[in-house]
PDB file of N, CA and C in Angstrom:
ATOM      1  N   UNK A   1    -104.336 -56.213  96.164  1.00  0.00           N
ATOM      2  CA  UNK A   1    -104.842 -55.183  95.271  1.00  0.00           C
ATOM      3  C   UNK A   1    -105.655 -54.202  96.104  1.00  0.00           C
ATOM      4  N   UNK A   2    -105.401 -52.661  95.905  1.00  0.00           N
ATOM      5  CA  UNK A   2    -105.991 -51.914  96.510  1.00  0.00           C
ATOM      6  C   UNK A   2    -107.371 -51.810  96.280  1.00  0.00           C
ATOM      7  N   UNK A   3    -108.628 -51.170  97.570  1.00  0.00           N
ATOM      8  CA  UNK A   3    -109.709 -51.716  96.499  1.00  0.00           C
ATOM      9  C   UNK A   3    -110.172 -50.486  95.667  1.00  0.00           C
ATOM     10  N   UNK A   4    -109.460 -49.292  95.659  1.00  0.00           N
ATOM     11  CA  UNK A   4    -109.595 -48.585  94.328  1.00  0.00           C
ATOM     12  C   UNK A   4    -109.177 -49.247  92.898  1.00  0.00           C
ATOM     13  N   UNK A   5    -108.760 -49.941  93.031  1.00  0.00           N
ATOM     14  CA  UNK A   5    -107.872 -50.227  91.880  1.00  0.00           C
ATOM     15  C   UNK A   5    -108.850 -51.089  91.545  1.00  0.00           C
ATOM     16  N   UNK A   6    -109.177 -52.014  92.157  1.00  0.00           N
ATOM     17  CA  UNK A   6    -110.586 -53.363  91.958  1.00  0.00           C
ATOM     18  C   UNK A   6    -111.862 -52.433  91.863  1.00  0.00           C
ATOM     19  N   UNK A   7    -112.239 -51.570  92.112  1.00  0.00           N
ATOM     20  CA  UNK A   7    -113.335 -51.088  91.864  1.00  0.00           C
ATOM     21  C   UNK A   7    -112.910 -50.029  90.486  1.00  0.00           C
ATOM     22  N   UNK A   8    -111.927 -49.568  90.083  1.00  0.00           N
ATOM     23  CA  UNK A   8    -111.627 -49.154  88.938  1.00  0.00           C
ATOM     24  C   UNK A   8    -112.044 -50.518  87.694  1.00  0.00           C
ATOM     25  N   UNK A   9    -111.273 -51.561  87.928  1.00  0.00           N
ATOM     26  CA  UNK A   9    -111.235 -52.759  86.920  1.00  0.00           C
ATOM     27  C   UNK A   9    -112.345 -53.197  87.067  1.00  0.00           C
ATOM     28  N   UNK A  10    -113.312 -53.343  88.028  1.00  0.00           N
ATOM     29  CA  UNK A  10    -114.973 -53.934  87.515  1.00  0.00           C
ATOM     30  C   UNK A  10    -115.386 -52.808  87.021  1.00  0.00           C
ATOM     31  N   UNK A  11    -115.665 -51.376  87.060  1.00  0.00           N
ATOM     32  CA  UNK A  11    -116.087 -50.584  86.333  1.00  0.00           C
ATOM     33  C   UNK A  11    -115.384 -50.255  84.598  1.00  0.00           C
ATOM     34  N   UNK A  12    -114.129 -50.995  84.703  1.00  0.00           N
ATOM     35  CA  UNK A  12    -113.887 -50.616  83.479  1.00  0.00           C
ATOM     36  C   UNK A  12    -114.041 -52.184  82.733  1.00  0.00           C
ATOM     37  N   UNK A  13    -114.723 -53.138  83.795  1.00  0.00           N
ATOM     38  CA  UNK A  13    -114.730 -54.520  82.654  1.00  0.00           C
ATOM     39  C   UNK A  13    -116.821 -54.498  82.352  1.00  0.00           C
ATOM     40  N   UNK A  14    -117.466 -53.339  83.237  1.00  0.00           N
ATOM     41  CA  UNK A  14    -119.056 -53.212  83.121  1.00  0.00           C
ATOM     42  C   UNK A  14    -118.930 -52.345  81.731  1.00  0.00           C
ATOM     43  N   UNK A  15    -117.776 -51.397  81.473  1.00  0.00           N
ATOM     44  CA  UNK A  15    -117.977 -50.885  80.473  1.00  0.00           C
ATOM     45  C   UNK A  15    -117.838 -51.603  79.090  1.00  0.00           C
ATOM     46  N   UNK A  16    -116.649 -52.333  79.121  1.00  0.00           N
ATOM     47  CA  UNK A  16    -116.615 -52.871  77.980  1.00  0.00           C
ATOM     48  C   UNK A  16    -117.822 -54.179  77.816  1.00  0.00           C
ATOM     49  N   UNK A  17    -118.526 -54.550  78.266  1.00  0.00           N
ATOM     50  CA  UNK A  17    -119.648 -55.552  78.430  1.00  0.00           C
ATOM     51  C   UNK A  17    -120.437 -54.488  78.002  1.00  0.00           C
ATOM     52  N   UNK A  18    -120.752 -53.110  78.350  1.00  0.00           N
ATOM     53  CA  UNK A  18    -121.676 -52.230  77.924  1.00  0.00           C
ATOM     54  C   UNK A  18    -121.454 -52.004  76.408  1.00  0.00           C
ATOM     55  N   UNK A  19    -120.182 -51.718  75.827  1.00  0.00           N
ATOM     56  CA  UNK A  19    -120.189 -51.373  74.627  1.00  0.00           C
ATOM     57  C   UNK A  19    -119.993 -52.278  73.573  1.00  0.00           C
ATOM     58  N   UNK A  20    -120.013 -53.634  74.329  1.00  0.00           N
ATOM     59  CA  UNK A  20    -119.979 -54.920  73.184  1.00  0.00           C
ATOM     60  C   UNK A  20    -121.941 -54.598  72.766  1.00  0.00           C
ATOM     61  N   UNK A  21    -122.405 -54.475  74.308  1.00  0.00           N
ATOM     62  CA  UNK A  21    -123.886 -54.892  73.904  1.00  0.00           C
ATOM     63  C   UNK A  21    -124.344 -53.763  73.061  1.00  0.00           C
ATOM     64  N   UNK A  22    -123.756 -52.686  73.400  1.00  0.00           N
ATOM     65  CA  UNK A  22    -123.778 -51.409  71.936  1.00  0.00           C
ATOM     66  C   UNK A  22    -123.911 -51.540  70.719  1.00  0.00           C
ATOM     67  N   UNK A  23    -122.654 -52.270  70.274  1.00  0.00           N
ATOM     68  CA  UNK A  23    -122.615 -52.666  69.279  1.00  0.00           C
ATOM     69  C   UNK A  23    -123.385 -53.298  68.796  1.00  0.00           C
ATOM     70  N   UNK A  24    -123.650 -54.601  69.634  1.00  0.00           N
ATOM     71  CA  UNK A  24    -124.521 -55.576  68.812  1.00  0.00           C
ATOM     72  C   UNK A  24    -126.336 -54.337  68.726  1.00  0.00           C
ATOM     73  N   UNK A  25    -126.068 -53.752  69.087  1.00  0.00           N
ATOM     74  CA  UNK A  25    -127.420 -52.975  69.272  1.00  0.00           C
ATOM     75  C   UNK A  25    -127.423 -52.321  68.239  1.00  0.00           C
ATOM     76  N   UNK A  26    -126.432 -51.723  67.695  1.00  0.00           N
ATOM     77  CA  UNK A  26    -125.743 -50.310  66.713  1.00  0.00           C
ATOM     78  C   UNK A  26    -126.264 -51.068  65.516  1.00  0.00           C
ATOM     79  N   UNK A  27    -125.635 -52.530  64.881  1.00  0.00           N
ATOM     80  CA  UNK A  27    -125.563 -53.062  64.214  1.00  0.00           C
ATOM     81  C   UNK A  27    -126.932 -53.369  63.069  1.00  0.00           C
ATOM     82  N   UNK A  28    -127.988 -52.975  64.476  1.00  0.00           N
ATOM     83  CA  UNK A  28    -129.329 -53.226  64.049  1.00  0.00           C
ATOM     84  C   UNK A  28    -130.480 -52.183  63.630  1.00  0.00           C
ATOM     85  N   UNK A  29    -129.574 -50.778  63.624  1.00  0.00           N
ATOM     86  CA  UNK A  29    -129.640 -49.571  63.652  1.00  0.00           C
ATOM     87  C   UNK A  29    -129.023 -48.741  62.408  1.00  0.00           C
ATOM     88  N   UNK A  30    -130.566 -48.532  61.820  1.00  0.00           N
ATOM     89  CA  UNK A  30    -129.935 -48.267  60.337  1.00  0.00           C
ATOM     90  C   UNK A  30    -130.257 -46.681  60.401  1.00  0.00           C
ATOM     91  N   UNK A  31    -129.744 -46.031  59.058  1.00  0.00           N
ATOM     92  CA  UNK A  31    -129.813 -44.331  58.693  1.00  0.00           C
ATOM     93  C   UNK A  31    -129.574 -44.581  57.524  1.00  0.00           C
ATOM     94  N   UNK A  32    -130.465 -43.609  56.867  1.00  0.00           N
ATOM     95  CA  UNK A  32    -130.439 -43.371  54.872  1.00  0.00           C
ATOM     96  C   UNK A  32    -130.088 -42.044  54.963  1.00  0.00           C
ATOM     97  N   UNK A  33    -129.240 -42.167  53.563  1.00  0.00           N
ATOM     98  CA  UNK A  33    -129.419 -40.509  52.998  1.00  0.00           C
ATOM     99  C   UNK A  33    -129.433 -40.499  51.928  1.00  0.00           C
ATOM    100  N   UNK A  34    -129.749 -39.194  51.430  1.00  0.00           N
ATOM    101  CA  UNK A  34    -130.085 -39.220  49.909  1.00  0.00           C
ATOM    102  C   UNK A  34    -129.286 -38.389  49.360  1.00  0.00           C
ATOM    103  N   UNK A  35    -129.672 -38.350  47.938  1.00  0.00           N
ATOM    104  CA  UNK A  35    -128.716 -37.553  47.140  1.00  0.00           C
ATOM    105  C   UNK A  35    -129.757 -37.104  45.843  1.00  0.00           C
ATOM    106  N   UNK A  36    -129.596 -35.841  45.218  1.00  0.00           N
ATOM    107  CA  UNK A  36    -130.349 -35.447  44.090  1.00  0.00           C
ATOM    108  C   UNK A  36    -131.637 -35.277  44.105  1.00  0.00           C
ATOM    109  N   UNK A  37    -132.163 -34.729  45.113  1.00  0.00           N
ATOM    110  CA  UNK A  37    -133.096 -34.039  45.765  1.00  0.00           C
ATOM    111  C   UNK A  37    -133.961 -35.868  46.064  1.00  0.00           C
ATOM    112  N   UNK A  38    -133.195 -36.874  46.612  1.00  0.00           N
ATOM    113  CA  UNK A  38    -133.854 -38.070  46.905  1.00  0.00           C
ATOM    114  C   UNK A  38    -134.007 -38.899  45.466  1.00  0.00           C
ATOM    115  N   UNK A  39    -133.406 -39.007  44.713  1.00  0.00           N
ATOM    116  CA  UNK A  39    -133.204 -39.493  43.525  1.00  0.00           C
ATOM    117  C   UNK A  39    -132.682 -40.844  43.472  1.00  0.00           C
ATOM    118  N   UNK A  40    -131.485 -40.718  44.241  1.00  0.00           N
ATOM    119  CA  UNK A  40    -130.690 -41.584  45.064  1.00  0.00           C
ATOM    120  C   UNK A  40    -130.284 -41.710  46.415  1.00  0.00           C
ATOM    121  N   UNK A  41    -130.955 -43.309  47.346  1.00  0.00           N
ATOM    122  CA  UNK A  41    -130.670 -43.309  48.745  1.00  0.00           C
ATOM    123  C   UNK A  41    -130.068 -44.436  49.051  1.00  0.00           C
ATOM    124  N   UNK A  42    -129.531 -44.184  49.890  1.00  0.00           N
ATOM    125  CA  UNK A  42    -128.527 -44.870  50.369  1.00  0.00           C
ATOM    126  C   UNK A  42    -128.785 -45.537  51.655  1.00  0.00           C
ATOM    127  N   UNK A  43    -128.830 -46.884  52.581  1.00  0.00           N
ATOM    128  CA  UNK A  43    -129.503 -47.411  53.752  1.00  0.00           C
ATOM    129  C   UNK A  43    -127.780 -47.583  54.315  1.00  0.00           C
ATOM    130  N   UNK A  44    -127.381 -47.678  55.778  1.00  0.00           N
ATOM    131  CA  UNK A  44    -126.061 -47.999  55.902  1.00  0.00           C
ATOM    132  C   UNK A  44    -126.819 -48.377  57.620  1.00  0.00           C
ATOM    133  N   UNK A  45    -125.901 -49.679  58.123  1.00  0.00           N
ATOM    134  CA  UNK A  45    -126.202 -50.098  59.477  1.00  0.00           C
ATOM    135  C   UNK A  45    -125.012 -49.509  60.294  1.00  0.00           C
ATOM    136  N   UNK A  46    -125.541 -49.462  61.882  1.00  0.00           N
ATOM    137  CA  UNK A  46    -124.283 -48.934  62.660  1.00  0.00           C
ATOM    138  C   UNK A  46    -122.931 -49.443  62.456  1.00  0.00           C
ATOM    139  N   UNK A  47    -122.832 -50.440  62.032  1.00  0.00           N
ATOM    140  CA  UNK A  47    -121.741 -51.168  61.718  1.00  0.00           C
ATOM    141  C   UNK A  47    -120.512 -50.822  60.618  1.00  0.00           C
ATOM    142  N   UNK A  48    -121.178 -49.416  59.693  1.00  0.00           N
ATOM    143  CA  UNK A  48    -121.143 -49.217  58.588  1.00  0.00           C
ATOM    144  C   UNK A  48    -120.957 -50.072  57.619  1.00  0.00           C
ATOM    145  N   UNK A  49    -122.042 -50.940  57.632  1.00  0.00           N
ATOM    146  CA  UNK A  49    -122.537 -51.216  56.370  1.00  0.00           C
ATOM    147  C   UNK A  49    -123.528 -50.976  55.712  1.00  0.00           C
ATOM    148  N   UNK A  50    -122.875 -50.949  53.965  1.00  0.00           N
ATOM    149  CA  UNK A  50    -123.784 -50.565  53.170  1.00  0.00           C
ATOM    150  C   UNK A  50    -124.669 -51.473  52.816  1.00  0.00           C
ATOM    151  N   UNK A  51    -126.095 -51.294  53.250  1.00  0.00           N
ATOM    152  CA  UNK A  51    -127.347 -52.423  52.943  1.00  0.00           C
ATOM    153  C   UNK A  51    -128.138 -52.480  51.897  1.00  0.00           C
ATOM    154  N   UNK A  52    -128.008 -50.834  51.533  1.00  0.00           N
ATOM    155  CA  UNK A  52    -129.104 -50.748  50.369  1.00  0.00           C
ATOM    156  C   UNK A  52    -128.752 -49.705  49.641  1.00  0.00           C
ATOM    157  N   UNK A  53    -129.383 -49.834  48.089  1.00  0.00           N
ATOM    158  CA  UNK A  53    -129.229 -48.350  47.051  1.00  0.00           C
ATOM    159  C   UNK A  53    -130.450 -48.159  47.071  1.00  0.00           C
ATOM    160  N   UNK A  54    -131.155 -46.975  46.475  1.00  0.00           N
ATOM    161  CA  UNK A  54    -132.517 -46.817  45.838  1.00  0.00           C
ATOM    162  C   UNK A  54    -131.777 -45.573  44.934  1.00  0.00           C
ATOM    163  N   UNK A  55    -132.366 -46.213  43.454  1.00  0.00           N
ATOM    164  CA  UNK A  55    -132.108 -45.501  42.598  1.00  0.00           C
ATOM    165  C   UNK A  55    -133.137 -45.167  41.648  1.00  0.00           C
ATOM    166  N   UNK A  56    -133.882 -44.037  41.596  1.00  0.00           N
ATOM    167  CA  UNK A  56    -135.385 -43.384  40.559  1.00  0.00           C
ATOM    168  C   UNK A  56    -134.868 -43.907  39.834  1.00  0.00           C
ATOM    169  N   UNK A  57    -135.669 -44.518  39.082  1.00  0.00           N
ATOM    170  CA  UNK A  57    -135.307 -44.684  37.388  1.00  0.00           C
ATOM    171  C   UNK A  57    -134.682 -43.722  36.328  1.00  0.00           C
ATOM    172  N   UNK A  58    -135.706 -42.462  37.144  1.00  0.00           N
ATOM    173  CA  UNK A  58    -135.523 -41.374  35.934  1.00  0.00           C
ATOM    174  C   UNK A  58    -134.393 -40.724  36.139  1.00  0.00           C
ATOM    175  N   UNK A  59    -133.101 -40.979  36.908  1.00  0.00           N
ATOM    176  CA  UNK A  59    -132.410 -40.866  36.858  1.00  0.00           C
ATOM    177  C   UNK A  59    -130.884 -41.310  35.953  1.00  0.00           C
ATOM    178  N   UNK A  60    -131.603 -42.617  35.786  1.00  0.00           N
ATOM    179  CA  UNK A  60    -130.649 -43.269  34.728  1.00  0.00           C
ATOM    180  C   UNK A  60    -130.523 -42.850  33.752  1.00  0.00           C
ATOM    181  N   UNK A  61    -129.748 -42.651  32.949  1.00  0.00           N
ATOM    182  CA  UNK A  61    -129.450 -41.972  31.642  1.00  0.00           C
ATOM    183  C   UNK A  61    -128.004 -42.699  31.316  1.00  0.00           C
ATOM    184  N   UNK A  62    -128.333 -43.209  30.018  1.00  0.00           N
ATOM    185  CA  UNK A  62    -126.881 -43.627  29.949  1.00  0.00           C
ATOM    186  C   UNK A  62    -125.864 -42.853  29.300  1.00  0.00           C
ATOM    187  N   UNK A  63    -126.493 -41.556  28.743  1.00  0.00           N
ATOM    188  CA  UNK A  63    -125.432 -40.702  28.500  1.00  0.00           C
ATOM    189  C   UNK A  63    -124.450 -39.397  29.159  1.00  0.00           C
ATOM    190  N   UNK A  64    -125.450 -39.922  30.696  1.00  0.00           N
ATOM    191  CA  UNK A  64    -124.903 -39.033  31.729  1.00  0.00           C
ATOM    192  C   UNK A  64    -124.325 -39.877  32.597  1.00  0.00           C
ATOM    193  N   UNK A  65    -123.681 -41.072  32.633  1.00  0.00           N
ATOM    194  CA  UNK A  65    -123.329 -42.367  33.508  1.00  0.00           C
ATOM    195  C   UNK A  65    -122.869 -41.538  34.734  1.00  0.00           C
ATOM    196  N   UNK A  66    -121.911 -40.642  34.543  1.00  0.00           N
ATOM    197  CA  UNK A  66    -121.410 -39.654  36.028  1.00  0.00           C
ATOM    198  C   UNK A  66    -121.452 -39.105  36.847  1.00  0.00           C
ATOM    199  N   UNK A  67    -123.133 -38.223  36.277  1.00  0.00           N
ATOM    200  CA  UNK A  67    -123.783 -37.841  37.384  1.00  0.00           C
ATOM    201  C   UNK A  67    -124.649 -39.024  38.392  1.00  0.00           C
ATOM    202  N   UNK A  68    -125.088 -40.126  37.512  1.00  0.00           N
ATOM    203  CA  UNK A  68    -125.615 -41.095  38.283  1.00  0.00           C
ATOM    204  C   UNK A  68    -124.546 -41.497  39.406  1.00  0.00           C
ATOM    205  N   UNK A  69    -122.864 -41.768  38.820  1.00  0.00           N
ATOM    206  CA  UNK A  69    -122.185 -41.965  40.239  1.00  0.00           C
ATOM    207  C   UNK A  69    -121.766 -41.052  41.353  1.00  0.00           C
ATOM    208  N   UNK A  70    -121.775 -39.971  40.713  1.00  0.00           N
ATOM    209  CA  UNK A  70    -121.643 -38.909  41.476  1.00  0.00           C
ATOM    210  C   UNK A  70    -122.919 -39.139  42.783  1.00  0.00           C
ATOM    211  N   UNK A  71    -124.166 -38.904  42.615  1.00  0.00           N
ATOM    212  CA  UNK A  71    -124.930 -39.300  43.127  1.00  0.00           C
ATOM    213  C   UNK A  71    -125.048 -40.601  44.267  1.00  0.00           C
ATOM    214  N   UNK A  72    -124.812 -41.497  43.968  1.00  0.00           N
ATOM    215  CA  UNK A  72    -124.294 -42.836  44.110  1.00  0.00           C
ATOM    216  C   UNK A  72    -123.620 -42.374  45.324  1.00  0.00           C
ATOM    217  N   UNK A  73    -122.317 -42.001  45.104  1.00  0.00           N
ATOM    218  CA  UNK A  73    -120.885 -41.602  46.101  1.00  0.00           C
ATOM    219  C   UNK A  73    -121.228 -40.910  47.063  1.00  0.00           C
ATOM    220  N   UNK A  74    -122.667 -39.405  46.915  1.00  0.00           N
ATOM    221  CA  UNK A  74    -122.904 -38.529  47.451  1.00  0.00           C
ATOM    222  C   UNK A  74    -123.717 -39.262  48.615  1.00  0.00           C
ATOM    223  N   UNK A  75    -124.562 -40.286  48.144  1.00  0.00           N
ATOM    224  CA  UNK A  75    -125.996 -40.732  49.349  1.00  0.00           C
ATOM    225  C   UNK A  75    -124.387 -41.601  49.926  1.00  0.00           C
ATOM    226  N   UNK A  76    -124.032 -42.597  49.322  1.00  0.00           N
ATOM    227  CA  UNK A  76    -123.360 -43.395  50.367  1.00  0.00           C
ATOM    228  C   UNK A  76    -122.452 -42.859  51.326  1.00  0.00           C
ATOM    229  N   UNK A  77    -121.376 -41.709  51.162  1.00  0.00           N
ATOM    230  CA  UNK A  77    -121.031 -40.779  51.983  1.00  0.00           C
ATOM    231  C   UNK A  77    -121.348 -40.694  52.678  1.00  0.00           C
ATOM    232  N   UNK A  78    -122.792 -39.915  52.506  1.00  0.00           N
ATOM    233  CA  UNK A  78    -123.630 -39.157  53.736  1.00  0.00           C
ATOM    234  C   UNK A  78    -123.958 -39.973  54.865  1.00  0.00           C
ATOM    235  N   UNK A  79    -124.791 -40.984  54.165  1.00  0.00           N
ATOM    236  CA  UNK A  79    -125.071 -42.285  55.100  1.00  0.00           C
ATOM    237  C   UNK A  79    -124.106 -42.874  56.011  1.00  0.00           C
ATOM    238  N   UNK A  80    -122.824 -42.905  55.538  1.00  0.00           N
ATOM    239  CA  UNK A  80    -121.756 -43.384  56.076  1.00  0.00           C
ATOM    240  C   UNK A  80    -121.458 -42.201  57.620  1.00  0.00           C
ATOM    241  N   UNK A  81    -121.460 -40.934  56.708  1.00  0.00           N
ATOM    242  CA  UNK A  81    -121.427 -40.186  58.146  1.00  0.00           C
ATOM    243  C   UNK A  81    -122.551 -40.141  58.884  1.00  0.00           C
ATOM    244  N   UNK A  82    -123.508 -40.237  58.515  1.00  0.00           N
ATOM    245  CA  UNK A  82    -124.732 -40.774  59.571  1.00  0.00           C
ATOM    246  C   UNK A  82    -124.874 -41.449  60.586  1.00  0.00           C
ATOM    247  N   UNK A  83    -124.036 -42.417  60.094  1.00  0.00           N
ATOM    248  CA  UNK A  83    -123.669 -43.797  60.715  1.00  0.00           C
ATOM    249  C   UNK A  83    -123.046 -43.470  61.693  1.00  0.00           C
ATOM    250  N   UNK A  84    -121.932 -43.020  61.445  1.00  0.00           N
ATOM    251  CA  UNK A  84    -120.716 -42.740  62.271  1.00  0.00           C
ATOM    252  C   UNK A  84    -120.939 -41.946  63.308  1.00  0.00           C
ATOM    253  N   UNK A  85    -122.129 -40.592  63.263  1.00  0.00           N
ATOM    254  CA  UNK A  85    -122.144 -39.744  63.943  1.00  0.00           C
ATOM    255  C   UNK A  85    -123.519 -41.083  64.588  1.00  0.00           C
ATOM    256  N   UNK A  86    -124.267 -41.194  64.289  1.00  0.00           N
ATOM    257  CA  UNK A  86    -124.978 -42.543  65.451  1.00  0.00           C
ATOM    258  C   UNK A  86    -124.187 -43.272  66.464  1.00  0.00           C
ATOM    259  N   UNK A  87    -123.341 -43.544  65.872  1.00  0.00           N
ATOM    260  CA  UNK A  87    -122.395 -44.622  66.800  1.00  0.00           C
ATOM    261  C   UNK A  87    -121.499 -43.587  67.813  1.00  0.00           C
ATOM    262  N   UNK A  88    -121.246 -42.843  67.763  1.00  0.00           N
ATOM    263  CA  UNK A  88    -120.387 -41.506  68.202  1.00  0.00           C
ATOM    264  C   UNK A  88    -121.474 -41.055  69.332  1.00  0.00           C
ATOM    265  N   UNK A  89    -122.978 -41.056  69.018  1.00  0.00           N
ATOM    266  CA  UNK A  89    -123.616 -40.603  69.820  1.00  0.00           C
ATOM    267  C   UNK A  89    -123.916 -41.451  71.266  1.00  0.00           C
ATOM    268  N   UNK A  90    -124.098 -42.596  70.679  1.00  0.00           N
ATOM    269  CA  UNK A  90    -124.609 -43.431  71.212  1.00  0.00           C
ATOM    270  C   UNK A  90    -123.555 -44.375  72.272  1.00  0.00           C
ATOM    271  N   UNK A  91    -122.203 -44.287  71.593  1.00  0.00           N
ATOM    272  CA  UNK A  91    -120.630 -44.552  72.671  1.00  0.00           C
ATOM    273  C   UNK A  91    -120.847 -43.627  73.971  1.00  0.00           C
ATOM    274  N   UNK A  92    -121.139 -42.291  73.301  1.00  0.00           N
ATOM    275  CA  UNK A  92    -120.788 -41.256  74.245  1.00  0.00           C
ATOM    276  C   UNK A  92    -121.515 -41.228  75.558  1.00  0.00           C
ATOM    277  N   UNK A  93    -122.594 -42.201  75.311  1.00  0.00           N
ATOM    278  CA  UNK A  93    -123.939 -42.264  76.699  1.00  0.00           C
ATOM    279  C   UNK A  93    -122.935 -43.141  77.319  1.00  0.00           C
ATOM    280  N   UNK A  94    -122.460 -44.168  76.620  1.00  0.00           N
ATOM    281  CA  UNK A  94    -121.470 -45.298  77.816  1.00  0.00           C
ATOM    282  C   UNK A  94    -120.072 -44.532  78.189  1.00  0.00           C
ATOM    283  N   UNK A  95    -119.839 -43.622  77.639  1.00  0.00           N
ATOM    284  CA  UNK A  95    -118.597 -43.588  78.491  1.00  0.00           C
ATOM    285  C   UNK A  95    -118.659 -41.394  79.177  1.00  0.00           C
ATOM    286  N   UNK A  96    -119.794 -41.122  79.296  1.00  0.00           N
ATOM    287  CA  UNK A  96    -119.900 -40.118  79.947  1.00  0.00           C
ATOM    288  C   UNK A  96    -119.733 -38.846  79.011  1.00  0.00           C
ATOM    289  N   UNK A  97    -119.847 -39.080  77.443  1.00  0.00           N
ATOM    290  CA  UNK A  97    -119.064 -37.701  76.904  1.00  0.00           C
ATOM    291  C   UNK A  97    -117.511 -38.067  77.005  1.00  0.00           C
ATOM    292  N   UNK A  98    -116.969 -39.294  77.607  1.00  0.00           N
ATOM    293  CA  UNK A  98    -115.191 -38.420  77.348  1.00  0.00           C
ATOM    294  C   UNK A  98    -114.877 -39.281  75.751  1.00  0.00           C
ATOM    295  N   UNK A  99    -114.115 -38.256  75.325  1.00  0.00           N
ATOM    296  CA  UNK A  99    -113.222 -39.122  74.411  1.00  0.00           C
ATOM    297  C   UNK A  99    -112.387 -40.112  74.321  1.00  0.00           C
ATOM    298  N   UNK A 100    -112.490 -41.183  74.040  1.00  0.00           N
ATOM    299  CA  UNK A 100    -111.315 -42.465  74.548  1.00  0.00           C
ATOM    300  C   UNK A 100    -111.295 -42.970  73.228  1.00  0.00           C
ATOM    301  N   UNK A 101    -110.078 -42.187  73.141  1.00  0.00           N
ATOM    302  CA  UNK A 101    -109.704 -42.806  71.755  1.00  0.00           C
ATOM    303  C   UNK A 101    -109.282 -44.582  71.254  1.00  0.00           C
ATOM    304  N   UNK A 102    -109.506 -45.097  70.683  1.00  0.00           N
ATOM    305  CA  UNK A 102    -109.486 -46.258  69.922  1.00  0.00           C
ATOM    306  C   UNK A 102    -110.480 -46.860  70.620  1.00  0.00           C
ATOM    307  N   UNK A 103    -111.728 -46.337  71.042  1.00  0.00           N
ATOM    308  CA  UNK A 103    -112.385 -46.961  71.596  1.00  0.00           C
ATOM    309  C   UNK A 103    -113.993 -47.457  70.236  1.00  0.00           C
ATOM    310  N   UNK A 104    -114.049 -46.677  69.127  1.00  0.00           N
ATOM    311  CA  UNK A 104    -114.759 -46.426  68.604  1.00  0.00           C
ATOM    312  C   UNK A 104    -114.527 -45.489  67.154  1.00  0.00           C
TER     313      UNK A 104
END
């Protein structure tokens, strides 16, 4: 084996050891968003998961059930892209800015 080629494959087996420990890092790494001027929030971990609702009371109405989900859909969304753009940020320190797709 040439030793470009061996110094290619330990740098590309330091990376993936780097972005396992990412993950487990990401995982522990939360972002909220809200919805209805903070009415409704939404908690989501790097992992995208959804951890938490917070819902005002005075929001409930049971004759408006729709806007409450509307709301609902709007924080978890957001959060979700929160998330995503965290993890996006935070890949990008391990692999220099490039794009490598299915990597993330």
């Amino acid at each position: 084996m040439s030793k470009n080629i061996a110094v290619m494959l330990k740098q590309a087996q330091k990376l993936q050891s780097d972005m396992l420990k990412m993950q487990e890092e990401l995982a522990s790494k939360t972002v909220e968003a809200s919805a209805g001027g903070g009415m409704v929030t939404a908690k989501v971990n790097g992992k995208q998961e959804l951890l938490e609702i917070n819902i005002d009371k005075t929001v409930v109405n049971p004759d408006d059930v729709e806007m409450l989900q509307d709301l609902i859909v709007a924080s978890v969304n957001e959060a979700l892209n929160k998330s995503k753009d965290m993890v996006t940020g935070e890949m990008s320190k391990l692999t220099g800015g490039l794009n490598l797709p299915g990597l993330f």
